[in-house]
PDB file of N, CA and C in Angstrom:
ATOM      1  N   UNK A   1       5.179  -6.820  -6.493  1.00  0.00           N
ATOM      2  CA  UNK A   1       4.204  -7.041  -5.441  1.00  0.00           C
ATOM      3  C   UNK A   1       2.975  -6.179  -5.724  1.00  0.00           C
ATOM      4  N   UNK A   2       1.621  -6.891  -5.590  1.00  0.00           N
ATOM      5  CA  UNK A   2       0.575  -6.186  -6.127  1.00  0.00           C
ATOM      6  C   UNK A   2       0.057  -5.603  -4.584  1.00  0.00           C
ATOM      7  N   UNK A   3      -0.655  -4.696  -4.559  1.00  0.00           N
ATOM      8  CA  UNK A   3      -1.374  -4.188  -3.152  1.00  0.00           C
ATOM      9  C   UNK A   3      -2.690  -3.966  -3.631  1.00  0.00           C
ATOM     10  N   UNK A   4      -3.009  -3.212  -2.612  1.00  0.00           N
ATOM     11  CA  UNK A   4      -4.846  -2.778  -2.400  1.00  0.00           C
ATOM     12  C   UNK A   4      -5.198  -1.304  -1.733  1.00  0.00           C
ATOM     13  N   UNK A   5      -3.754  -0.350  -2.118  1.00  0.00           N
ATOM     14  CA  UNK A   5      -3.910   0.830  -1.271  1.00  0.00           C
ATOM     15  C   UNK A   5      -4.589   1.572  -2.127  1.00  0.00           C
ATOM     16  N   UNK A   6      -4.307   1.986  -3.775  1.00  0.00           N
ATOM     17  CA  UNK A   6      -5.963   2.825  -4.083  1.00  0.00           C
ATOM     18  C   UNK A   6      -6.967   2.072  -3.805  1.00  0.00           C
ATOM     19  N   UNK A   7      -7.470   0.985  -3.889  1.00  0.00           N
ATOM     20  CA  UNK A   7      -8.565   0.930  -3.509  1.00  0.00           C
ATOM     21  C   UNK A   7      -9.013   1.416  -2.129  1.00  0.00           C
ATOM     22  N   UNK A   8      -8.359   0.874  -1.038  1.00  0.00           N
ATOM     23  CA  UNK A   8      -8.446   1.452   0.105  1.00  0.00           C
ATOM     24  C   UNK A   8      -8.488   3.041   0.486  1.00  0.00           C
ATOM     25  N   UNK A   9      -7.648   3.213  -0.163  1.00  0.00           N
ATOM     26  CA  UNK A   9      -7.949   4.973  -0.123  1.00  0.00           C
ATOM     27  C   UNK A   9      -8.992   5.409  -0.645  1.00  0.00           C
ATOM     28  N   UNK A  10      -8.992   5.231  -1.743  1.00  0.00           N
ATOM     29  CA  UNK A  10     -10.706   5.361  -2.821  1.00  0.00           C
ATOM     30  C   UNK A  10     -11.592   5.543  -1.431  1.00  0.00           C
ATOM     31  N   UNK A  11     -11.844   4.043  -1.093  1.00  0.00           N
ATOM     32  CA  UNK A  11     -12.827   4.080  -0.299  1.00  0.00           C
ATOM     33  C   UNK A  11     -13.412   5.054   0.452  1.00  0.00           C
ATOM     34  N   UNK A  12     -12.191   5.402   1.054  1.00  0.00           N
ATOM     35  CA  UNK A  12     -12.694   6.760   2.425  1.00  0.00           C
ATOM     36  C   UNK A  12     -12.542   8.038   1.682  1.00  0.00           C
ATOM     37  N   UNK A  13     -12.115   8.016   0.622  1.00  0.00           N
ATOM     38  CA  UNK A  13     -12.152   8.977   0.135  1.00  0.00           C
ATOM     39  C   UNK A  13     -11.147  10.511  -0.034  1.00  0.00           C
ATOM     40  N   UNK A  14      -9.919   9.785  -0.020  1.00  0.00           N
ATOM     41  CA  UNK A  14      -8.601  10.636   0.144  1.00  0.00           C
ATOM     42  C   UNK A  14      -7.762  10.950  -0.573  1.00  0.00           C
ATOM     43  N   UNK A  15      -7.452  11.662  -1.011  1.00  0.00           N
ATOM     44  CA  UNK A  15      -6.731  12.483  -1.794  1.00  0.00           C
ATOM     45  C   UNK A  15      -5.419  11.195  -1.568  1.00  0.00           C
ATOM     46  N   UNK A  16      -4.179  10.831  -2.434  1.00  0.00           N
ATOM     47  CA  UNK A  16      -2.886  10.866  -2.057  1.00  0.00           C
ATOM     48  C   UNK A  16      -2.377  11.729  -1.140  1.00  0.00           C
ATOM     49  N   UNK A  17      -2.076  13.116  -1.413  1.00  0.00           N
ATOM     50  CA  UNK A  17      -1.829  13.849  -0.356  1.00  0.00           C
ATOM     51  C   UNK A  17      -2.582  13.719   1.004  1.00  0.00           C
ATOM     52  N   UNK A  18      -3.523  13.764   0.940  1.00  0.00           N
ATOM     53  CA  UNK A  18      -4.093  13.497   2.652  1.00  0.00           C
ATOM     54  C   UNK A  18      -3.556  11.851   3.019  1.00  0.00           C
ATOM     55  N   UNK A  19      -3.566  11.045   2.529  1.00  0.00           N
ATOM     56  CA  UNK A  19      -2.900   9.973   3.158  1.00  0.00           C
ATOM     57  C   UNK A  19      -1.230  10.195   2.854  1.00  0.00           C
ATOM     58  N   UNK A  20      -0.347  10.615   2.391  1.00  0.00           N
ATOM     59  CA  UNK A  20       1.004  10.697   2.548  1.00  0.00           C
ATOM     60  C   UNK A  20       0.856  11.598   4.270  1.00  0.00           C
ATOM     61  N   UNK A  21      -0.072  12.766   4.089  1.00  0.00           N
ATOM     62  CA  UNK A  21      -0.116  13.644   5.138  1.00  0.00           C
ATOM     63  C   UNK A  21      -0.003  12.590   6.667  1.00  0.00           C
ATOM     64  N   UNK A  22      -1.232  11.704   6.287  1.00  0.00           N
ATOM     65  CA  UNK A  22      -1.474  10.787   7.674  1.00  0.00           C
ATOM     66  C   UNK A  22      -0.411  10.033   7.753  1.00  0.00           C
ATOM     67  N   UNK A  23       0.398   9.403   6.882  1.00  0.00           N
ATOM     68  CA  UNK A  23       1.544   8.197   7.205  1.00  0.00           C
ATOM     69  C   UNK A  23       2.755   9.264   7.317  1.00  0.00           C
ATOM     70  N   UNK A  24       3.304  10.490   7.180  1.00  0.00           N
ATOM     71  CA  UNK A  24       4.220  11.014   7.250  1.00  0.00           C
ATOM     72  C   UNK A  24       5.417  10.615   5.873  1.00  0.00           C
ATOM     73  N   UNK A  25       4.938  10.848   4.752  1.00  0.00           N
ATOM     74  CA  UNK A  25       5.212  10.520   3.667  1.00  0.00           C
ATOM     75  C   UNK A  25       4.495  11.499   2.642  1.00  0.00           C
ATOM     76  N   UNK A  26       5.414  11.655   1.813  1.00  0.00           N
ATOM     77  CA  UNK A  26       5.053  12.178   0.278  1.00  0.00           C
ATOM     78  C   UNK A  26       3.722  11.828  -0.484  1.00  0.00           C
ATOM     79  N   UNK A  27       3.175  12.501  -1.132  1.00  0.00           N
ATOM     80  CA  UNK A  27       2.508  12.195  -2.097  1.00  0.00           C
ATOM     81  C   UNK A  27       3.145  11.190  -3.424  1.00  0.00           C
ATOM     82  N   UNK A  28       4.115  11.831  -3.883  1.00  0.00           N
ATOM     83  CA  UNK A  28       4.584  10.729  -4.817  1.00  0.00           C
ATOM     84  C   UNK A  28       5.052   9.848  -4.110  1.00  0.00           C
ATOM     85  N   UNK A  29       4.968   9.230  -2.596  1.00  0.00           N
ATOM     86  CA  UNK A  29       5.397   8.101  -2.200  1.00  0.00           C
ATOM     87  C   UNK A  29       4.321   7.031  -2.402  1.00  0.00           C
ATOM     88  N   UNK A  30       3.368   7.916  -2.209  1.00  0.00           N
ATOM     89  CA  UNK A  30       2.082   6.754  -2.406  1.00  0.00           C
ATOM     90  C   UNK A  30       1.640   6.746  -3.638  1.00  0.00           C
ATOM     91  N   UNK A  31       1.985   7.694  -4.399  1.00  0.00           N
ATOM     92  CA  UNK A  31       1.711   7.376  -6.018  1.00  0.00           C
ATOM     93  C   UNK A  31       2.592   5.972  -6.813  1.00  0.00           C
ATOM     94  N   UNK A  32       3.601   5.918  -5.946  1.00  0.00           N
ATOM     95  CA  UNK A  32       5.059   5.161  -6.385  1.00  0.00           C
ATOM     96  C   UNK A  32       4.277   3.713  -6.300  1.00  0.00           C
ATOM     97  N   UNK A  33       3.646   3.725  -4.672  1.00  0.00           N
ATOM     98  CA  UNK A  33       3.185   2.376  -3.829  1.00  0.00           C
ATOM     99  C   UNK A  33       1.681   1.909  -4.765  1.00  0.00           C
ATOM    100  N   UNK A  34       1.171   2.901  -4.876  1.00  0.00           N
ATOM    101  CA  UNK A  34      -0.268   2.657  -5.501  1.00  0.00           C
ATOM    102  C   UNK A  34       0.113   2.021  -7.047  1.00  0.00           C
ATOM    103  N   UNK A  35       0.845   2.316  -7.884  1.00  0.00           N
ATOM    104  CA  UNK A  35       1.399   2.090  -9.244  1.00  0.00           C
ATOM    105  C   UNK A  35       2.512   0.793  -9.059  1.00  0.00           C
ATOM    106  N   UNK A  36       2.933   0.649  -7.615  1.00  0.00           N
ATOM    107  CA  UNK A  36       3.882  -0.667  -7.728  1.00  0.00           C
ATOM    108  C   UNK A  36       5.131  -0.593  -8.319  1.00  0.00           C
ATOM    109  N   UNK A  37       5.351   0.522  -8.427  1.00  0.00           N
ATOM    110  CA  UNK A  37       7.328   1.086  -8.667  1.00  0.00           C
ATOM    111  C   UNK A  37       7.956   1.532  -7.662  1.00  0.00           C
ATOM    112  N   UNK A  38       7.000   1.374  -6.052  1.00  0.00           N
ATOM    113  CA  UNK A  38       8.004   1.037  -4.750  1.00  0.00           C
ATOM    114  C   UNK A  38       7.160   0.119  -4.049  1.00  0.00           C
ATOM    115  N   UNK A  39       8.449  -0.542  -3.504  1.00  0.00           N
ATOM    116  CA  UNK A  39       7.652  -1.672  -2.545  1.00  0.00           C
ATOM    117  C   UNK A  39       8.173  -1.025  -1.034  1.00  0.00           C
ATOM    118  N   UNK A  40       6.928  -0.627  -0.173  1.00  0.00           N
ATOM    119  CA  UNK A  40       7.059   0.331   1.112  1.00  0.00           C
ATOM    120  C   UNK A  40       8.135  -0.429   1.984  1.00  0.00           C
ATOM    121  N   UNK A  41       8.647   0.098   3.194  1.00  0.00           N
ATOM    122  CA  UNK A  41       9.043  -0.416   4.272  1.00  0.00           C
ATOM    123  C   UNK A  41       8.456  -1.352   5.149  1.00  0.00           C
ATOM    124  N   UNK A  42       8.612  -2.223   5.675  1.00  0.00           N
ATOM    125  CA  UNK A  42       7.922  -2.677   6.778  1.00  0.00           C
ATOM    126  C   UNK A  42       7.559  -1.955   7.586  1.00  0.00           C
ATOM    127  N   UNK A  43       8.297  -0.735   8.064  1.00  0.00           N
ATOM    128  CA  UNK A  43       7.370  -0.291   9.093  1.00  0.00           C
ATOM    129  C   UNK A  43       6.228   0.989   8.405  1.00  0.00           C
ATOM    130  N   UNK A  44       6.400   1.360   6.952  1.00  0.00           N
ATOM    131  CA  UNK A  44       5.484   1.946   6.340  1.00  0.00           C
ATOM    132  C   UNK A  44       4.723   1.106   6.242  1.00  0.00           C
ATOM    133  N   UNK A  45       4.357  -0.396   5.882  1.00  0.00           N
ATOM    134  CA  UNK A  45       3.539  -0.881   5.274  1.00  0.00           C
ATOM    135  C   UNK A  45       2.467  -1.332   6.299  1.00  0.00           C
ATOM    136  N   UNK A  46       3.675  -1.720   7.857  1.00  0.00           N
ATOM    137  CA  UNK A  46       2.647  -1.929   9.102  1.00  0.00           C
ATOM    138  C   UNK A  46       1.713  -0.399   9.227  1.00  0.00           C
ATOM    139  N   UNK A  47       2.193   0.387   9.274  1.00  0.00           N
ATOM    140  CA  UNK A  47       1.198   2.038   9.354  1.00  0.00           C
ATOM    141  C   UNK A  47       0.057   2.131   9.139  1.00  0.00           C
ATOM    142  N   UNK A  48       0.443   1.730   7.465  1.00  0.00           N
ATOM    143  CA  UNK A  48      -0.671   1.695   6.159  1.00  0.00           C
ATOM    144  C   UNK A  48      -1.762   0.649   6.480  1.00  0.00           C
ATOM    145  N   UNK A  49      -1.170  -0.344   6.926  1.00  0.00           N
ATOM    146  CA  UNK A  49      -2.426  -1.229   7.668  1.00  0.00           C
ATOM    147  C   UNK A  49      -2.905  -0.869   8.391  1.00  0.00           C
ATOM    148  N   UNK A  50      -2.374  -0.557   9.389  1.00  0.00           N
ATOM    149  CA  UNK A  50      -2.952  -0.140  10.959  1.00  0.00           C
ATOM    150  C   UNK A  50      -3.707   1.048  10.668  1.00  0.00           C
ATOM    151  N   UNK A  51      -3.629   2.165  10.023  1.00  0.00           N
ATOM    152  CA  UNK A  51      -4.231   3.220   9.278  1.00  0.00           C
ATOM    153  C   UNK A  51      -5.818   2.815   8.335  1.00  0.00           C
ATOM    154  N   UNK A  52      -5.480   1.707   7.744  1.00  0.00           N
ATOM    155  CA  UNK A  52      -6.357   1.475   6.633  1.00  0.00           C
ATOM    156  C   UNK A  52      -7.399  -0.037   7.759  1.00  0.00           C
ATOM    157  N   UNK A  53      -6.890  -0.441   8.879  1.00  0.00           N
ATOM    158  CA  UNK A  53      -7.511  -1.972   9.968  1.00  0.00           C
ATOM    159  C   UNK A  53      -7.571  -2.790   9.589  1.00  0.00           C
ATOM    160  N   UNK A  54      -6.510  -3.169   8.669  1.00  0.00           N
ATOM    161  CA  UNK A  54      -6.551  -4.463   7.679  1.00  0.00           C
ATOM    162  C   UNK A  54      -4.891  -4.916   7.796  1.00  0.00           C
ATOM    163  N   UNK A  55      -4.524  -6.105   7.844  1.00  0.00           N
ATOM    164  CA  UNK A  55      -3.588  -6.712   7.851  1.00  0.00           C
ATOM    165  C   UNK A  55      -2.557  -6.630   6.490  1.00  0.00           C
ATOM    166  N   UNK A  56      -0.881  -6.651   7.335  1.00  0.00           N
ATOM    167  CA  UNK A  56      -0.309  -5.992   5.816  1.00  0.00           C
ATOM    168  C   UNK A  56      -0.705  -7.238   4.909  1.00  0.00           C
ATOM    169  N   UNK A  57      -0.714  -8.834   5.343  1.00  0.00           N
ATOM    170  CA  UNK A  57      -1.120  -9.858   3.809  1.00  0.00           C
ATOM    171  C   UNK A  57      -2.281  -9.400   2.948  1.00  0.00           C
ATOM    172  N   UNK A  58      -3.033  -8.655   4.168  1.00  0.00           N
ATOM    173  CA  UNK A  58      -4.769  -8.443   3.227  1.00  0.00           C
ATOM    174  C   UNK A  58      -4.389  -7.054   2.101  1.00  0.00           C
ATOM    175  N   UNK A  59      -3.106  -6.159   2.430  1.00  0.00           N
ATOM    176  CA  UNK A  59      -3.091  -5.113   1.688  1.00  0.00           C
ATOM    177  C   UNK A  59      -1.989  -5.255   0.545  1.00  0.00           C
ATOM    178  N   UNK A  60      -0.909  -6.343   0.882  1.00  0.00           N
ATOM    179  CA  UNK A  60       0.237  -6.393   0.060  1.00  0.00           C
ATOM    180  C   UNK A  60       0.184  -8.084  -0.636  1.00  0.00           C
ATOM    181  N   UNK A  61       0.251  -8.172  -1.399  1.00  0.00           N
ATOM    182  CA  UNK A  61      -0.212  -9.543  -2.353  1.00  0.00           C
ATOM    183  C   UNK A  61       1.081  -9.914  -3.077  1.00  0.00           C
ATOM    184  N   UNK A  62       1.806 -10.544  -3.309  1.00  0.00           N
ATOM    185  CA  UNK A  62       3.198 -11.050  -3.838  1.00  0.00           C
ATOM    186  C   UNK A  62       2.558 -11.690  -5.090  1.00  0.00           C
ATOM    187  N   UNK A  63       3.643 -11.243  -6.021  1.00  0.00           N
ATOM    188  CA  UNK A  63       3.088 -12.010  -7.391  1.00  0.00           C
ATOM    189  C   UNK A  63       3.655 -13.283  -7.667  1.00  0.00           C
ATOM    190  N   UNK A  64       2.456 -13.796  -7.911  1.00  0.00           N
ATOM    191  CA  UNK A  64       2.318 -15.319  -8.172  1.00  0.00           C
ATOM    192  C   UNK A  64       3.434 -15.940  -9.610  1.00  0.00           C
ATOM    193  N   UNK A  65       4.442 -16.317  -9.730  1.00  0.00           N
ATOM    194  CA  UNK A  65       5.255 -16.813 -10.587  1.00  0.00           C
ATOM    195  C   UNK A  65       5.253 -18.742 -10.447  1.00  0.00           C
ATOM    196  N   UNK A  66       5.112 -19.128 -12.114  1.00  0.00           N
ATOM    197  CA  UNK A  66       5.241 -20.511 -11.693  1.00  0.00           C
ATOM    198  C   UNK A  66       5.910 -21.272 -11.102  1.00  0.00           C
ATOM    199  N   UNK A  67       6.978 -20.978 -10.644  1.00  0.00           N
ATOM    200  CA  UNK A  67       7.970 -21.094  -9.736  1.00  0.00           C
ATOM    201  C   UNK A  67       7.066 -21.310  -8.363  1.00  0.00           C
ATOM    202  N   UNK A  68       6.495 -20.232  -8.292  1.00  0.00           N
ATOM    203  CA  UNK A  68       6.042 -20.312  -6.606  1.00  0.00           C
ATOM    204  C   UNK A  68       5.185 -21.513  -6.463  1.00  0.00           C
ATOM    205  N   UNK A  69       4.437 -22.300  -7.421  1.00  0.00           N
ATOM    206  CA  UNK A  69       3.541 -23.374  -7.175  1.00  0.00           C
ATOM    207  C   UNK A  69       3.939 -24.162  -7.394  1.00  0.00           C
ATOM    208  N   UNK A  70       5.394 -24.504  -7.245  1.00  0.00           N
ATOM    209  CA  UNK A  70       6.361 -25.729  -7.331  1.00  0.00           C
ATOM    210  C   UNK A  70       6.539 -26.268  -5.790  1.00  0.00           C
TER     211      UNK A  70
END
């Protein structure tokens, strides 16, 4: 699953640590999420939206396999 949380973070300008700080999470949790070697919780990922005012589809993107356009 691809996302959009460095970018989003980029934006405002935050350290990993200051956003693990704000969601109540690790730094290497969001290093994990940002790199795509964890896929968050639902109720982490609702946070991260609600945190970032963007909807979890607009932040979490599922990868497209030819399968899926069958």
């Amino acid at each position: 699953m691809r996302n959009s949380v460095r970018k989003l973070r980029s934006s405002r300008e935050l350290s990993q640590s200051q956003l693990g700080t704000a969601l109540g999470v690790s730094r290497q949790t969001i290093n994990a999420i940002e790199t795509e070697r964890y896929t968050p919780s639902l109720p982490l990922a609702m946070s991260m939206a609600k945190f970032f005012e963007v909807t979890v589809e607009e932040m979490f993107h599922p990868d497209e396999s030819p399968a899926d356009d069958q």
